[in-house]
Protein backbone atom coordinates (compact mmCIF):
# COMPACT_ATOMS: atom_id res chain seq x y z
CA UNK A 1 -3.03 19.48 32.54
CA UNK A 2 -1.51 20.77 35.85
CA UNK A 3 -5.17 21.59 37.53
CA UNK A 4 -7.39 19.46 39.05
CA UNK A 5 -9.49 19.46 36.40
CA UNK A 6 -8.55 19.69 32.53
CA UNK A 7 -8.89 18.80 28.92
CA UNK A 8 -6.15 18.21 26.23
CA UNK A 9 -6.88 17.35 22.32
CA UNK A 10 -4.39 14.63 20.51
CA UNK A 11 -4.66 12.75 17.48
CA UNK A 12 -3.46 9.36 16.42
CA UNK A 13 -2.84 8.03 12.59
CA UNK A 14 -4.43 4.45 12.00
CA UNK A 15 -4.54 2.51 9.21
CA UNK A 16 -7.83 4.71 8.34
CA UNK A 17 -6.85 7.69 9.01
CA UNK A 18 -6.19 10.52 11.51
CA UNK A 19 -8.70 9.94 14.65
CA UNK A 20 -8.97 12.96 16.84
CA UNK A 21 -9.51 12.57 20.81
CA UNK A 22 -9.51 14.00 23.88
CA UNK A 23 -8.25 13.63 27.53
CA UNK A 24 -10.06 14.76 30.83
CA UNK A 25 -8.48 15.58 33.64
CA UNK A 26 -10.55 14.89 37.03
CA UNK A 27 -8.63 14.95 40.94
CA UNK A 28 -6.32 11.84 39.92
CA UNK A 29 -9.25 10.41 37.30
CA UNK A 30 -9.03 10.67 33.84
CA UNK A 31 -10.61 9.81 30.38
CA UNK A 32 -10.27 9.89 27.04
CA UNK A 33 -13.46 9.85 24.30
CA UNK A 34 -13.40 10.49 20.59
CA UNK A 35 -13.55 13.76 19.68
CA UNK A 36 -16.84 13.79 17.95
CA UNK A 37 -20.31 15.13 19.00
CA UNK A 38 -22.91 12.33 18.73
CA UNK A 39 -25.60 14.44 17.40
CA UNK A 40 -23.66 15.86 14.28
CA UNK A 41 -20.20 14.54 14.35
CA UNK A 42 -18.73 17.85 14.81
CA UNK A 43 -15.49 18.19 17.07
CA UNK A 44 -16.01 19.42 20.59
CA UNK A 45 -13.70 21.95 21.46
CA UNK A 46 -13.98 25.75 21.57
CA UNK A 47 -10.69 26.85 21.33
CA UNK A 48 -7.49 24.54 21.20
CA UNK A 49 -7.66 21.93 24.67
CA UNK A 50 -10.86 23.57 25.63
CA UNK A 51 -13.43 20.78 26.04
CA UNK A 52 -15.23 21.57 29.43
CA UNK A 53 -17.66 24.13 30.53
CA UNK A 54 -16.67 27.17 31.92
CA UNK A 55 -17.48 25.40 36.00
CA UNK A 56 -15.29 22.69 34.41
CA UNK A 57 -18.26 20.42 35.27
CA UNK A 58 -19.11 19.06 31.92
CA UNK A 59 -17.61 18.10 28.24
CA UNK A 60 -19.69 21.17 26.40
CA UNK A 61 -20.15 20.82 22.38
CA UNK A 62 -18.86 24.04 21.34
CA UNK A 63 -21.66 23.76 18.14
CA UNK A 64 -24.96 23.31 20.16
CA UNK A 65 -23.77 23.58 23.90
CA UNK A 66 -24.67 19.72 24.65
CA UNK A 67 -23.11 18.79 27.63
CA UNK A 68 -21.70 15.49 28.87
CA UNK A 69 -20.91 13.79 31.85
CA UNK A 70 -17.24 13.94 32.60
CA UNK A 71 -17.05 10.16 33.89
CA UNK A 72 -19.22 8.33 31.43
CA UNK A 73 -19.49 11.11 28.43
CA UNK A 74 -23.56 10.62 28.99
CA UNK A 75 -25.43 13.55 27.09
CA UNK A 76 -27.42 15.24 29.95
CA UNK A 77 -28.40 17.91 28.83
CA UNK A 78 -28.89 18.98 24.62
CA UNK A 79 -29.90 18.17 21.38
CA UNK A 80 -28.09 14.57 22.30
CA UNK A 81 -29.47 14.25 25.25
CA UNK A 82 -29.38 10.53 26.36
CA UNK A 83 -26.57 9.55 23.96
CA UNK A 84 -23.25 9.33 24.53
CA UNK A 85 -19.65 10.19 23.96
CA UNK A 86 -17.39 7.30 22.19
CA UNK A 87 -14.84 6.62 25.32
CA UNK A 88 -11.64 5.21 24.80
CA UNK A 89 -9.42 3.11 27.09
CA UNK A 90 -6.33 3.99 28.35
CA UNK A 91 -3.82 2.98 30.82
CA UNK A 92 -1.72 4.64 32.97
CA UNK A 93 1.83 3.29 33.68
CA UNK A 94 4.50 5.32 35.33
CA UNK A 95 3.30 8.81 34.76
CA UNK A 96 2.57 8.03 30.82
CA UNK A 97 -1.23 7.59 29.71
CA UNK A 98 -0.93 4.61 26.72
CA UNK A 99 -4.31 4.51 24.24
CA UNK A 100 -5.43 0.61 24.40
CA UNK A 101 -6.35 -0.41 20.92
């Protein structure tokens, strides 16, 4: 994620499973959700890493084009609207982004 602005898919194995997420890149911000679409649980990306809009503006649903605030992962626009994104907290220490759980 050299650009200002970015996305990059992972997944984790947990006692129930393999979870899929996401990271977003904004300036020096970034988050990390769940990688599931509120409205029908389908994974966001379009192609591998590609979670944003074309503007890089918004998270877009690549099934129904929902889109989400990059911050908060509030549905503001979509089938969804008004829901949100599952965000997950991470840290950052020395250059390395660690998943709190």
């Amino acid at each position: 994620m050299e650009e200002s602005k970015g996305s990059k898919g992972f997944s984790i194995e947990t006692a129930d499973g393999v979870v899929e997420m996401f990271l977003v890149r904004d300036g020096e911000e970034i988050f990390a959700y769940s990688n599931s679409c509120p409205h029908t649980g389908a994974t966001l990306q379009w192609m591998p890493d590609k979670f944003l809009d074309l503007e890089k503006s918004f998270i877009q649903c690549s099934v129904h084009g929902a889109i989400f605030t990059i911050e908060n992962g509030l549905c503001v626009g979509g089938p969804c609207n008004g829901q949100s994104l599952e965000k997950q907290q991470i840290v950052i220490k020395g250059g390395e982004i660690y998943l709190v759980v």
